[in-house]
C-alpha atoms as a PDB file:
ATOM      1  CA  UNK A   1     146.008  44.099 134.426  1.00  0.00           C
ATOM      2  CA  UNK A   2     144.857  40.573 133.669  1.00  0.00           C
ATOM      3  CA  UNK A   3     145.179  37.453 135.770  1.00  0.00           C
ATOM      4  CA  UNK A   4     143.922  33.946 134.648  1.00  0.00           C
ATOM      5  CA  UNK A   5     144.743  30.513 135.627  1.00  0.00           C
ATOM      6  CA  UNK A   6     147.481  30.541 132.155  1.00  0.00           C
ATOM      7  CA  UNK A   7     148.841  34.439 132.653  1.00  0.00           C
ATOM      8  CA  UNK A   8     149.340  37.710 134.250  1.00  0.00           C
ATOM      9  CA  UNK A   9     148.637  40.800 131.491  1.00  0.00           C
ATOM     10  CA  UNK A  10     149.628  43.793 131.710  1.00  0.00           C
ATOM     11  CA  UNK A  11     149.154  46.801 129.239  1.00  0.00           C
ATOM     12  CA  UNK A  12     151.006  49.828 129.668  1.00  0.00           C
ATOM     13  CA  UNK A  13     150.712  53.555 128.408  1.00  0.00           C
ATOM     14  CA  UNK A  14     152.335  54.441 124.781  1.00  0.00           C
ATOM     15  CA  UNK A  15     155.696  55.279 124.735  1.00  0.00           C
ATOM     16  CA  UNK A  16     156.413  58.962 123.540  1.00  0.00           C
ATOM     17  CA  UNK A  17     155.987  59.357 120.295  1.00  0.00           C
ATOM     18  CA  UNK A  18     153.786  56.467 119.915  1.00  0.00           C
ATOM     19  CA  UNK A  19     149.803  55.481 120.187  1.00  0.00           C
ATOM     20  CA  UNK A  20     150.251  52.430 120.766  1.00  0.00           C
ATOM     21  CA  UNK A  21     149.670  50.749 124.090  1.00  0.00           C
ATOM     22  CA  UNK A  22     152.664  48.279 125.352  1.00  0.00           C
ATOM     23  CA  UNK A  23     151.612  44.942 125.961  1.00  0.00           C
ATOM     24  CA  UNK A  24     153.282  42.394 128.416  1.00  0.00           C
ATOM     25  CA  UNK A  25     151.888  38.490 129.772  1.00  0.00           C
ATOM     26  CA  UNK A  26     153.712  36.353 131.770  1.00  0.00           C
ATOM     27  CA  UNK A  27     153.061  32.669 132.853  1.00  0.00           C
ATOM     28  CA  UNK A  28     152.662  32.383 136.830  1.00  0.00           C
ATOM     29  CA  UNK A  29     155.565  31.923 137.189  1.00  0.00           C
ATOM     30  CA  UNK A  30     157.125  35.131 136.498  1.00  0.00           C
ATOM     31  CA  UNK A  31     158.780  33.898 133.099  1.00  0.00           C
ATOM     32  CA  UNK A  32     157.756  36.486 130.209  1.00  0.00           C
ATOM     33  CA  UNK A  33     154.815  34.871 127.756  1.00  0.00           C
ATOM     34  CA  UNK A  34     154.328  38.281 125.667  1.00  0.00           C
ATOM     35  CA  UNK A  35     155.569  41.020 124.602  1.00  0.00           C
ATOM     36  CA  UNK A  36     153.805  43.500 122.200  1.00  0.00           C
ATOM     37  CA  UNK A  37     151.541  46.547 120.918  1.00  0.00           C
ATOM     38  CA  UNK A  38     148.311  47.174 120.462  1.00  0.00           C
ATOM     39  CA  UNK A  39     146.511  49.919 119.321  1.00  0.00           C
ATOM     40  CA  UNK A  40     143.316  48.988 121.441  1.00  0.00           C
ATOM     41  CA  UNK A  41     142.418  46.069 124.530  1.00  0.00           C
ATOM     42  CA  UNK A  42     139.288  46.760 125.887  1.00  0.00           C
ATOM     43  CA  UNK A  43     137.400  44.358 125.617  1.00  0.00           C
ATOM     44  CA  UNK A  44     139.590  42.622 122.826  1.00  0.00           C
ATOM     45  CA  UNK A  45     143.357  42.953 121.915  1.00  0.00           C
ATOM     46  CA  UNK A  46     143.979  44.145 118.724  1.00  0.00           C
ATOM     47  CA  UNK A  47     147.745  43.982 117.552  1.00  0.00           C
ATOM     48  CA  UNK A  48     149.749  46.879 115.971  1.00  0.00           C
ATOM     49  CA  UNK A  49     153.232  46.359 114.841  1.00  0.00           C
ATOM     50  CA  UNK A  50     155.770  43.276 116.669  1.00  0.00           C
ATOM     51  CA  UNK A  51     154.512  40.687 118.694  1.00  0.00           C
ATOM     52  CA  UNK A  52     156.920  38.099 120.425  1.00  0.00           C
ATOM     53  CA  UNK A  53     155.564  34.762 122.183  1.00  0.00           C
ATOM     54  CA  UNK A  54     157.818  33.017 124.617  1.00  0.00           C
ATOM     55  CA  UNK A  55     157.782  29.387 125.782  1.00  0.00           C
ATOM     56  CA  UNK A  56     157.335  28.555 129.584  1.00  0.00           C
ATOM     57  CA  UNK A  57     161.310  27.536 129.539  1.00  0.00           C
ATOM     58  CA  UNK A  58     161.903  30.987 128.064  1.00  0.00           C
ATOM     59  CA  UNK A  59     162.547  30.376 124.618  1.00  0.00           C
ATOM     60  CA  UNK A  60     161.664  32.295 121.898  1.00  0.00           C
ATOM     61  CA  UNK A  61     158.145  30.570 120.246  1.00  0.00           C
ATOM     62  CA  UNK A  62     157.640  33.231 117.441  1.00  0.00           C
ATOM     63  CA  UNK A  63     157.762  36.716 115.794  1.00  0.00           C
ATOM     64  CA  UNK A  64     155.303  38.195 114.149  1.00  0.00           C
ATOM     65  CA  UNK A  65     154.426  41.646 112.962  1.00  0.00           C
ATOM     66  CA  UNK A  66     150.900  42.807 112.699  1.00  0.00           C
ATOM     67  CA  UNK A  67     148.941  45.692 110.976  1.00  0.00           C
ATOM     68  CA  UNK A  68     145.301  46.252 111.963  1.00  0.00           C
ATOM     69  CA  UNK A  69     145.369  43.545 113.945  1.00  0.00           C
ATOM     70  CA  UNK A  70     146.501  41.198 110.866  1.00  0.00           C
ATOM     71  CA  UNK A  71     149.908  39.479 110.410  1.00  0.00           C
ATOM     72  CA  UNK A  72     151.410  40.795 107.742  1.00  0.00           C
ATOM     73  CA  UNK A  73     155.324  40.929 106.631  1.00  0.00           C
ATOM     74  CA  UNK A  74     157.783  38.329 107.439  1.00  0.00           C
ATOM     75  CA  UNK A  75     157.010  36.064 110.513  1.00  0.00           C
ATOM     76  CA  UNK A  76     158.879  33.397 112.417  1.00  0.00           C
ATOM     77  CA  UNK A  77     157.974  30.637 114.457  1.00  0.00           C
ATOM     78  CA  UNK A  78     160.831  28.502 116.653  1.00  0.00           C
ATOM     79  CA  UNK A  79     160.475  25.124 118.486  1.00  0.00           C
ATOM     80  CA  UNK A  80     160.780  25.044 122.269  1.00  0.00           C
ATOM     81  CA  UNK A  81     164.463  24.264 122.336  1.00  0.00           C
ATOM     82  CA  UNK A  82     164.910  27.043 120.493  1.00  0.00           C
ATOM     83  CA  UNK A  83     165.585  25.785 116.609  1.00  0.00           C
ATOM     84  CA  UNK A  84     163.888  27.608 113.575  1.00  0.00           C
ATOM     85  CA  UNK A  85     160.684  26.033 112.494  1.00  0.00           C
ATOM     86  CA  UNK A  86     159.319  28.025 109.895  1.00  0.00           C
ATOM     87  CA  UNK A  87     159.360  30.942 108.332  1.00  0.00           C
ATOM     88  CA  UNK A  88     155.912  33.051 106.377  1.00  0.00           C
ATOM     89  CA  UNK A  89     155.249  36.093 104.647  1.00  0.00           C
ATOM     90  CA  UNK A  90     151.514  37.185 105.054  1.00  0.00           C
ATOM     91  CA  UNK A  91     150.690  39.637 102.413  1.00  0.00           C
ATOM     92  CA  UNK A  92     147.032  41.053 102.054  1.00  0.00           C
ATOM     93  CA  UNK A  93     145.158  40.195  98.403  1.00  0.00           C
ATOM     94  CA  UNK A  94     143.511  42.489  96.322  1.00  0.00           C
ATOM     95  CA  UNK A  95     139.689  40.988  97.965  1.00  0.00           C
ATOM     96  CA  UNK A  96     141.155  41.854 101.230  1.00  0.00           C
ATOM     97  CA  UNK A  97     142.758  45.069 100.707  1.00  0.00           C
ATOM     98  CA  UNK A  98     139.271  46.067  98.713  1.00  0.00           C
ATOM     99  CA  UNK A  99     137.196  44.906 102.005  1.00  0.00           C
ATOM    100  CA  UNK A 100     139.209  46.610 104.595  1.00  0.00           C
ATOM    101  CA  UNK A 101     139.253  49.958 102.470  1.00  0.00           C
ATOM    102  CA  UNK A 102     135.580  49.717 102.580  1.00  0.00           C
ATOM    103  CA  UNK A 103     135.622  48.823 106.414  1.00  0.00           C
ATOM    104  CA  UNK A 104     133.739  45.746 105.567  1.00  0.00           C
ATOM    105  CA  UNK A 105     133.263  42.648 108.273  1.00  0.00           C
ATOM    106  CA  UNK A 106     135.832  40.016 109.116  1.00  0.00           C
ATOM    107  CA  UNK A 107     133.888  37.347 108.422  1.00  0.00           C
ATOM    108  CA  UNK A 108     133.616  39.480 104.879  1.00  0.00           C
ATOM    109  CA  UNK A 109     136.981  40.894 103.906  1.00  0.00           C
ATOM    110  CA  UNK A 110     138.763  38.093 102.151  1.00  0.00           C
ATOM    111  CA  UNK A 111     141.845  35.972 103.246  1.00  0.00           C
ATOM    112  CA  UNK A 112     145.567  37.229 103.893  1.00  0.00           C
ATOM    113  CA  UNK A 113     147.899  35.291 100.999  1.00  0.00           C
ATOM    114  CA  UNK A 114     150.708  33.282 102.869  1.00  0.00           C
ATOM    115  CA  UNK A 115     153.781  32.366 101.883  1.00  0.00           C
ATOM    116  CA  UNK A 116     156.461  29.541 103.181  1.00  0.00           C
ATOM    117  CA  UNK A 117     159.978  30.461 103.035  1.00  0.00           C
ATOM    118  CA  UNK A 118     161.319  28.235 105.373  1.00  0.00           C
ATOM    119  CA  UNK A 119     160.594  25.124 107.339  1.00  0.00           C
ATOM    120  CA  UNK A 120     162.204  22.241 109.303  1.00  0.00           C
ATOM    121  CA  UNK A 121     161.489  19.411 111.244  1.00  0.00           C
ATOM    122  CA  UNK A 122     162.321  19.525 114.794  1.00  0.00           C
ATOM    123  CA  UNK A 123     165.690  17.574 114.356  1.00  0.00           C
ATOM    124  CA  UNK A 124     166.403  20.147 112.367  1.00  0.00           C
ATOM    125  CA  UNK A 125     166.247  18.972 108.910  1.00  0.00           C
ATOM    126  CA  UNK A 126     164.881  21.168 105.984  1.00  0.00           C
ATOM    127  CA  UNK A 127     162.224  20.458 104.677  1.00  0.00           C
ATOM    128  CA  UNK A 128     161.211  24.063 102.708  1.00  0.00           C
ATOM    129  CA  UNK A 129     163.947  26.327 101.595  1.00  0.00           C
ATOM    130  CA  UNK A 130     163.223  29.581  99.488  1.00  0.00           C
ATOM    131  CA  UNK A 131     159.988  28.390  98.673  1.00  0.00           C
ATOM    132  CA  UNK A 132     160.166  24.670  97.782  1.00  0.00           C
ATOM    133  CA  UNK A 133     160.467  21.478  98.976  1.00  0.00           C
ATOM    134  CA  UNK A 134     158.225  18.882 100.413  1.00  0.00           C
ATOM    135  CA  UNK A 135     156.900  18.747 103.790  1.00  0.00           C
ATOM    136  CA  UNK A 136     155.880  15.625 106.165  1.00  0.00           C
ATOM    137  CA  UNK A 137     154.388  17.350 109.434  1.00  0.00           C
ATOM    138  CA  UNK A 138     152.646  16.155 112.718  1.00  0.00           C
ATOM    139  CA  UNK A 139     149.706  18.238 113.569  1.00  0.00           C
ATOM    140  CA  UNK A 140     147.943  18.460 117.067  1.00  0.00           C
ATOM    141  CA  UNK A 141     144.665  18.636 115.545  1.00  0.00           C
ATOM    142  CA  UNK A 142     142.342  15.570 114.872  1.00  0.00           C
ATOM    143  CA  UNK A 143     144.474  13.123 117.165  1.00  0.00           C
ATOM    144  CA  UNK A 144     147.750  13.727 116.066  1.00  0.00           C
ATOM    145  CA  UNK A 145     147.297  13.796 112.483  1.00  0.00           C
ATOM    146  CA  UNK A 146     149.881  13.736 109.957  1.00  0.00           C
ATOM    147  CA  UNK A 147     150.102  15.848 107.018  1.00  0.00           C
ATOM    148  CA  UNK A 148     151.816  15.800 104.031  1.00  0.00           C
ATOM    149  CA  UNK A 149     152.634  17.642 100.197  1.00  0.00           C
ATOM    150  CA  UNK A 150     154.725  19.833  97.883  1.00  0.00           C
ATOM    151  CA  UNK A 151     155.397  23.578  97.710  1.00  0.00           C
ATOM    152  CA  UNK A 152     156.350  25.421  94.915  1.00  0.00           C
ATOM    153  CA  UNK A 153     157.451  29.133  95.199  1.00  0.00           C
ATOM    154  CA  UNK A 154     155.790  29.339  98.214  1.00  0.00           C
ATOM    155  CA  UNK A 155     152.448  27.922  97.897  1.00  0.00           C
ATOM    156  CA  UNK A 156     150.526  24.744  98.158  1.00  0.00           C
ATOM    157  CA  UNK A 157     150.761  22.667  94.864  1.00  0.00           C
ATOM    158  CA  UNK A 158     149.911  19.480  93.775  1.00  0.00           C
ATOM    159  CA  UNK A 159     148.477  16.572  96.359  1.00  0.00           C
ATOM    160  CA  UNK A 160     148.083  17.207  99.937  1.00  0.00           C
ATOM    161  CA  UNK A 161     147.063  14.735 102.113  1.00  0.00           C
ATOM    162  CA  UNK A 162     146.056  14.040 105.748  1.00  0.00           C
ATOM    163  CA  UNK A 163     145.595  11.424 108.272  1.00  0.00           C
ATOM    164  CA  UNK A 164     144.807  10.836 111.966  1.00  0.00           C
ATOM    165  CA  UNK A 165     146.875   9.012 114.120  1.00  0.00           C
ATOM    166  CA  UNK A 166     143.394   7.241 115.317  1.00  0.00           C
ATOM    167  CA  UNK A 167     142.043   7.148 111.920  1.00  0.00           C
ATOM    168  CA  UNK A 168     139.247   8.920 112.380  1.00  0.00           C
ATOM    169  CA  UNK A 169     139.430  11.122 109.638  1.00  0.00           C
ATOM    170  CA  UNK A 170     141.541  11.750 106.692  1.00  0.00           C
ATOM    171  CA  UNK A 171     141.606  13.988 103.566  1.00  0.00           C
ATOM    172  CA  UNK A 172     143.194  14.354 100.123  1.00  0.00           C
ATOM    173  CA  UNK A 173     143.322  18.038  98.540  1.00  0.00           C
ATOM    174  CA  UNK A 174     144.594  19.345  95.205  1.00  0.00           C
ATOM    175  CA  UNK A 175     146.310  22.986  94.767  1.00  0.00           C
ATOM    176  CA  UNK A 176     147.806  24.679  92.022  1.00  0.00           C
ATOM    177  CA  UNK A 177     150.192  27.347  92.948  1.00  0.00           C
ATOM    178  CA  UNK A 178     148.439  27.853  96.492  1.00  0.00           C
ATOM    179  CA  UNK A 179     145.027  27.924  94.751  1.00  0.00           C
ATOM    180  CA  UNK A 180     142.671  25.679  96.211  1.00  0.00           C
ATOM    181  CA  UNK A 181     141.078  23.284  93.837  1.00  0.00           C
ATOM    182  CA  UNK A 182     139.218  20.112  95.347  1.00  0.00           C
ATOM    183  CA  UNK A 183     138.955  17.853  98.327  1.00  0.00           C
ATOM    184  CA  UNK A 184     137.810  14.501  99.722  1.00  0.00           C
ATOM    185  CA  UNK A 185     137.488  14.112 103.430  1.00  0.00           C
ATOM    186  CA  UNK A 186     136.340  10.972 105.692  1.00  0.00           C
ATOM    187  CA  UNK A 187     135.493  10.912 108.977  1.00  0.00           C
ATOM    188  CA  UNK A 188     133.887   8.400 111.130  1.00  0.00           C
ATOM    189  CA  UNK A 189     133.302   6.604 108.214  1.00  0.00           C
ATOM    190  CA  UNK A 190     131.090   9.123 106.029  1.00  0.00           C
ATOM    191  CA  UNK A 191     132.958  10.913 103.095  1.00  0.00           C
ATOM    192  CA  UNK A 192     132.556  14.221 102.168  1.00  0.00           C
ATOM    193  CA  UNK A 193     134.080  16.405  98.697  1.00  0.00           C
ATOM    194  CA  UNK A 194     134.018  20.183  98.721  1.00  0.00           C
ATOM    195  CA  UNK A 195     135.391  23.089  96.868  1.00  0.00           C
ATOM    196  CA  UNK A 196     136.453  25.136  99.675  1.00  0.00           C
ATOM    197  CA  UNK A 197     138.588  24.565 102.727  1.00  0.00           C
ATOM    198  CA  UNK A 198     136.866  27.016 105.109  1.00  0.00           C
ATOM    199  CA  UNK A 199     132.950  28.159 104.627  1.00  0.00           C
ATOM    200  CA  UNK A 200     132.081  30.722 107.812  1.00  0.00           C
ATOM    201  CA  UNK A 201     128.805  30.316 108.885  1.00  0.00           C
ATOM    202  CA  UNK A 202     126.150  31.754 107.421  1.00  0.00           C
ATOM    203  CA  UNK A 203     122.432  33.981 108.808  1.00  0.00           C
ATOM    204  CA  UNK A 204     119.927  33.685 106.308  1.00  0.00           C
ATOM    205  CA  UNK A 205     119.389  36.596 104.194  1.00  0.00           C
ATOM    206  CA  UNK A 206     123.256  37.206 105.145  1.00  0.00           C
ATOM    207  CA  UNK A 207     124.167  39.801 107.627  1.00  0.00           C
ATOM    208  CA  UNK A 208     122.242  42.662 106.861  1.00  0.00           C
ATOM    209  CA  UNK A 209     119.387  40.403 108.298  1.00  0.00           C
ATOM    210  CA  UNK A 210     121.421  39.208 111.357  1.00  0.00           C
ATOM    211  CA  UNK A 211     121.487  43.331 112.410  1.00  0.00           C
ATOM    212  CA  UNK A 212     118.037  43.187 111.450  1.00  0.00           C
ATOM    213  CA  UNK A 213     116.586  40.443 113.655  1.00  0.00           C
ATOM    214  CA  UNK A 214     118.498  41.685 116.572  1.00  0.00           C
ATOM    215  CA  UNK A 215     117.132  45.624 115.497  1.00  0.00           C
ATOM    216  CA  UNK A 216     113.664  44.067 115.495  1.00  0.00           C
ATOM    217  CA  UNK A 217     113.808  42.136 118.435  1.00  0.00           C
ATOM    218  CA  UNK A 218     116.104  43.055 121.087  1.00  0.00           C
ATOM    219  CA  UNK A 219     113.903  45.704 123.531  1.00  0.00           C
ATOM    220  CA  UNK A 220     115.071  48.308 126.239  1.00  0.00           C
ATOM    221  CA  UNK A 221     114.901  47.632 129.249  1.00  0.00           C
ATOM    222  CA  UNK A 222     112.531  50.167 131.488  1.00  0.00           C
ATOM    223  CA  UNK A 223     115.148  50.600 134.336  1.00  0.00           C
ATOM    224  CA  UNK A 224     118.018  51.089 132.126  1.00  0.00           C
ATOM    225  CA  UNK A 225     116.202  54.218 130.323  1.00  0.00           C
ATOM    226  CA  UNK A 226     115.087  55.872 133.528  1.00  0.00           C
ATOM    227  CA  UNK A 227     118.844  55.581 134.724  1.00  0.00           C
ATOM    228  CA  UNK A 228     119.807  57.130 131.287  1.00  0.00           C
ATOM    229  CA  UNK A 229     122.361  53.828 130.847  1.00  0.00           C
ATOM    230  CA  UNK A 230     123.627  53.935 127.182  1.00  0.00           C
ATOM    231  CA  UNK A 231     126.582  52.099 125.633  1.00  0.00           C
ATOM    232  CA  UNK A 232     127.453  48.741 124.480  1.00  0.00           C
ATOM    233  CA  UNK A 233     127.037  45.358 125.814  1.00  0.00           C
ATOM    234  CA  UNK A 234     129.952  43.314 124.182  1.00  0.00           C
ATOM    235  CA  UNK A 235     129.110  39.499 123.619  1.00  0.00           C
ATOM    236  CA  UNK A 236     130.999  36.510 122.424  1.00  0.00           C
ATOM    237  CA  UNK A 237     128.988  33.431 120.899  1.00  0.00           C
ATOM    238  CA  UNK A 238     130.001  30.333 118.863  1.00  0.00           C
ATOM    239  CA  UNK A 239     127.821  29.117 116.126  1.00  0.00           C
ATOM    240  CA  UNK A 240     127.614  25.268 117.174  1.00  0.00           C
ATOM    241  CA  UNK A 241     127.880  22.493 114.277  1.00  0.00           C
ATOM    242  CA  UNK A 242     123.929  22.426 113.997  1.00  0.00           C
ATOM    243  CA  UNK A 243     123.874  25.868 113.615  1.00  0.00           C
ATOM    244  CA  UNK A 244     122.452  26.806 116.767  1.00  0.00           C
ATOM    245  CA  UNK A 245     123.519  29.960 118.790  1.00  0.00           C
ATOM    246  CA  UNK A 246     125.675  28.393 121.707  1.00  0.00           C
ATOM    247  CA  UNK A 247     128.042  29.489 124.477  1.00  0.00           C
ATOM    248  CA  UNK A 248     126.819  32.701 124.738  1.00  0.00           C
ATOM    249  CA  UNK A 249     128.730  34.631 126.886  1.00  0.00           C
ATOM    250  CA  UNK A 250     129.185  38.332 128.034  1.00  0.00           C
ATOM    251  CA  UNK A 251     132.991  39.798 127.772  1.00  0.00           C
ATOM    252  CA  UNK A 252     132.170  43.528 128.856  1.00  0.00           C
ATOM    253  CA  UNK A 253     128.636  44.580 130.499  1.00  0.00           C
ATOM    254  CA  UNK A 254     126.965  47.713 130.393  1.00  0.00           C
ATOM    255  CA  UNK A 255     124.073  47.074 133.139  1.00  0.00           C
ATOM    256  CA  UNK A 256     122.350  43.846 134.309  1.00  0.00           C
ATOM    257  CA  UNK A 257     118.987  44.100 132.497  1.00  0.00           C
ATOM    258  CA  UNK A 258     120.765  45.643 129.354  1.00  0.00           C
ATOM    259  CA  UNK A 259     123.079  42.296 129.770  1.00  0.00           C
ATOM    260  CA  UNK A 260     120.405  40.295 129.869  1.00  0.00           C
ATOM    261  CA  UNK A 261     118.610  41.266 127.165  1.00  0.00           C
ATOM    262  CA  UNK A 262     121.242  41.201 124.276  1.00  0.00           C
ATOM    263  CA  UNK A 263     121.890  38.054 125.659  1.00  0.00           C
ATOM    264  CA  UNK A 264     118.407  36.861 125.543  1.00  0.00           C
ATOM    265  CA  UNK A 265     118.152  37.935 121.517  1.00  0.00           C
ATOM    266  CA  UNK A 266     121.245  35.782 120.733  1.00  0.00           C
ATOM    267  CA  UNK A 267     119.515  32.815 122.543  1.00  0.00           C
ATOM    268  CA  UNK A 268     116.472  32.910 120.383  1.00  0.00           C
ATOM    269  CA  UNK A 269     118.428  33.147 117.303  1.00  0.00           C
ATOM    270  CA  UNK A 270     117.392  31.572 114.303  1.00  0.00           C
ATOM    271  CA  UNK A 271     119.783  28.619 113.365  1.00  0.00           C
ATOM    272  CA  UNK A 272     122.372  29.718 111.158  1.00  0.00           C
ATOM    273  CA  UNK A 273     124.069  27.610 108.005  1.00  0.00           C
ATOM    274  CA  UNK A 274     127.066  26.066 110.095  1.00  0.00           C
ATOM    275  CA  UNK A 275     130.374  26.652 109.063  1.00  0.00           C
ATOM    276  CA  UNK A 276     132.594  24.237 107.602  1.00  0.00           C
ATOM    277  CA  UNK A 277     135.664  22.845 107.606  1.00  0.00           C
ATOM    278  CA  UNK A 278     137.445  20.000 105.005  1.00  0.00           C
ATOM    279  CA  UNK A 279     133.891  19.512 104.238  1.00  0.00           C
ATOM    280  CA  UNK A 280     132.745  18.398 107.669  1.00  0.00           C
ATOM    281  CA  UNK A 281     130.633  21.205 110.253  1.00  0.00           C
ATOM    282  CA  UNK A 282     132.822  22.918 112.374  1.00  0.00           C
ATOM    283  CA  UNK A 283     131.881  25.086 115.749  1.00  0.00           C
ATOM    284  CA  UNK A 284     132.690  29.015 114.984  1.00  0.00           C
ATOM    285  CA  UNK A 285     132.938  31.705 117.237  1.00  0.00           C
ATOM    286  CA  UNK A 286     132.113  35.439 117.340  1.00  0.00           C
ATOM    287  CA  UNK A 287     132.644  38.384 118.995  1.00  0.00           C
ATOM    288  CA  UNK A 288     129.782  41.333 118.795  1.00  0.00           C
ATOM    289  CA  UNK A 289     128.563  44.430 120.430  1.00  0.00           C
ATOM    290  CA  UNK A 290     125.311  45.405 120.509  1.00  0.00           C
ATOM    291  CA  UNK A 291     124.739  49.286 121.694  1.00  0.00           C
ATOM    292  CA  UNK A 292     121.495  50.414 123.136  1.00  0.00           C
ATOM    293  CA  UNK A 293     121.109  54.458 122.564  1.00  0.00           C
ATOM    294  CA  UNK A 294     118.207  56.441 124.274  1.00  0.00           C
ATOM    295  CA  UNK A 295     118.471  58.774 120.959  1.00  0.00           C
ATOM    296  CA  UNK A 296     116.978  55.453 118.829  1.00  0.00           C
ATOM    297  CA  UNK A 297     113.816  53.644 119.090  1.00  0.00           C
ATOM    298  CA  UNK A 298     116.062  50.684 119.172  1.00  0.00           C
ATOM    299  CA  UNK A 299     119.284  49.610 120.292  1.00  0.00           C
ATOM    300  CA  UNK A 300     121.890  49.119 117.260  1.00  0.00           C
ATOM    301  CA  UNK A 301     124.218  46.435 116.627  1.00  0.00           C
ATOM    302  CA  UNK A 302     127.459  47.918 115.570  1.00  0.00           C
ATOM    303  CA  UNK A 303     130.695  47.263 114.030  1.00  0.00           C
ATOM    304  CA  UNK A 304     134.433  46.143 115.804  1.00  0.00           C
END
């Protein structure tokens, strides 16, 4: 069981038959939040098959269905009085499907393809229906921005374009058939173009030398080996808009000086290439464990 200020978690042995465990949150109040699968929780969730969110006045907020901890299949998402929102099939492409049958990184295994079906305002009128349409929709990102364009069969096409409520920033896109093919953003007065939406941050030398400086450097601690302590030491950090190594927290410990250490590595990170986002530096985060074995000459960062 979980408790935090927002919910109560509780994850519950497979049902027979099943290996999945059964997943359940509720706000303080008692009213459910949750309910799901997931094939693993410790020290992150990660989804298998249905997943229903609830709104604090107990209406249905959405239904998804996951594989591998990715939404896949047809998924729905309500508005707090209940009324359908919008409706998405996530399908895998052939760069993802490729990456995950090679076990390859997150950060490395492509994008899921996603397709509107469905969509409404929240007085109910249509604004997508099988696939097309064109859709005029307040977002609570960037002060209550407003965004706005055409899809066709499904995907993005033609002009998109977005604005802030305070007019901070703004940006104009072009797609063809959900294919991403420029941009021009402005905020705070400075304009940016780009020719992607989303660029994850970056380690020099890419992450075969991220493992490597933390191989190299990371060192075990004397009263951790003469206690025989082995395992992993699992870390969450966010890769700030200068590319520093920020917020660097610990989300499962193994043993204090063990802690300590990986955390110690992180903080003397090289900077990274920052991630962006609509052509403007956006803070990332990440989750990692780092194991320390007594069978190595060094601890080993390893793969979720």
């Amino acid at each position: 069981m979980k408790d935090s200020a927002d919910f109560i978690r509780v994850i519950q042995e497979p049902d027979s038959g099943s290996t999945n465990y059964n997943l359940l949150e509720f706000y303080p109040d008692g009213s459910r939040k949750t309910l799901g699968t997931v094939s693993a929780f410790n020290p992150f969730l990660k989804y298998e098959g249905q997943r229903i969110s609830f709104y604090k006045n107990g209406k249905k907020k959405s239904m998804e269905l996951y594989e591998r901890n990715e939404r896949l299949g047809a998924c729905h998402y309500y508005y707090e009085d209940g009324t359908h929102r919008k409706s998405v099939s996530y399908k895998l492409t052939e760069k993802k499907n490729a990456a995950r049958a090679a076990n390859a990184f997150p950060s490395l295994s492509g994008r899921l393809d996603s397709i509107v079906i469905y969509q409404a305002d929240s007085l109910g009128h249509v604004m997508v229906e099988e696939g097309e349409g064109h859709v005029i929709e307040s977002l609570p990102d960037y002060g209550g921005s407003v965004v706005e364009g055409d899809f066709k069969r499904g995907y993005k096409h033609g002009t998109w374009v977005l604005k802030s409520k305070s007019g901070e920033f703004s940006y104009r896109e072009e797609f063809k058939d959900g294919v991403f093919i420029s941009g021009e953003s402005e905020k705070d007065g400075m304009k940016r173009t780009y020719t992607s939406i989303d660029t994850p941050p970056d380690f020099k030398g890419g992450s075969a030398a991220f493992y490597s400086y933390i191989m190299k450097n990371v060192t075990y601690a004397r009263d951790a080996q003469q206690n025989n302590i082995q395992g992993k030491v699992f870390l969450s950090y966010v890769v700030d808009v200068d590319g520093t190594v920020t917020d660097i927290k610990v989300d499962r410990g193994l043993y204090p000086s063990l802690d300590e250490e990986a955390v110690r590595v992180l903080q003397y990170c090289p900077k990274w290439t920052p991630g962006m986002k609509h052509g403007f530096p956006v803070r990332v985060k990440y989750n990692i464990p780092v194991s320390f074995s007594l069978h190595r000459e060094t601890p080993v960062l390893m793969r979720l």
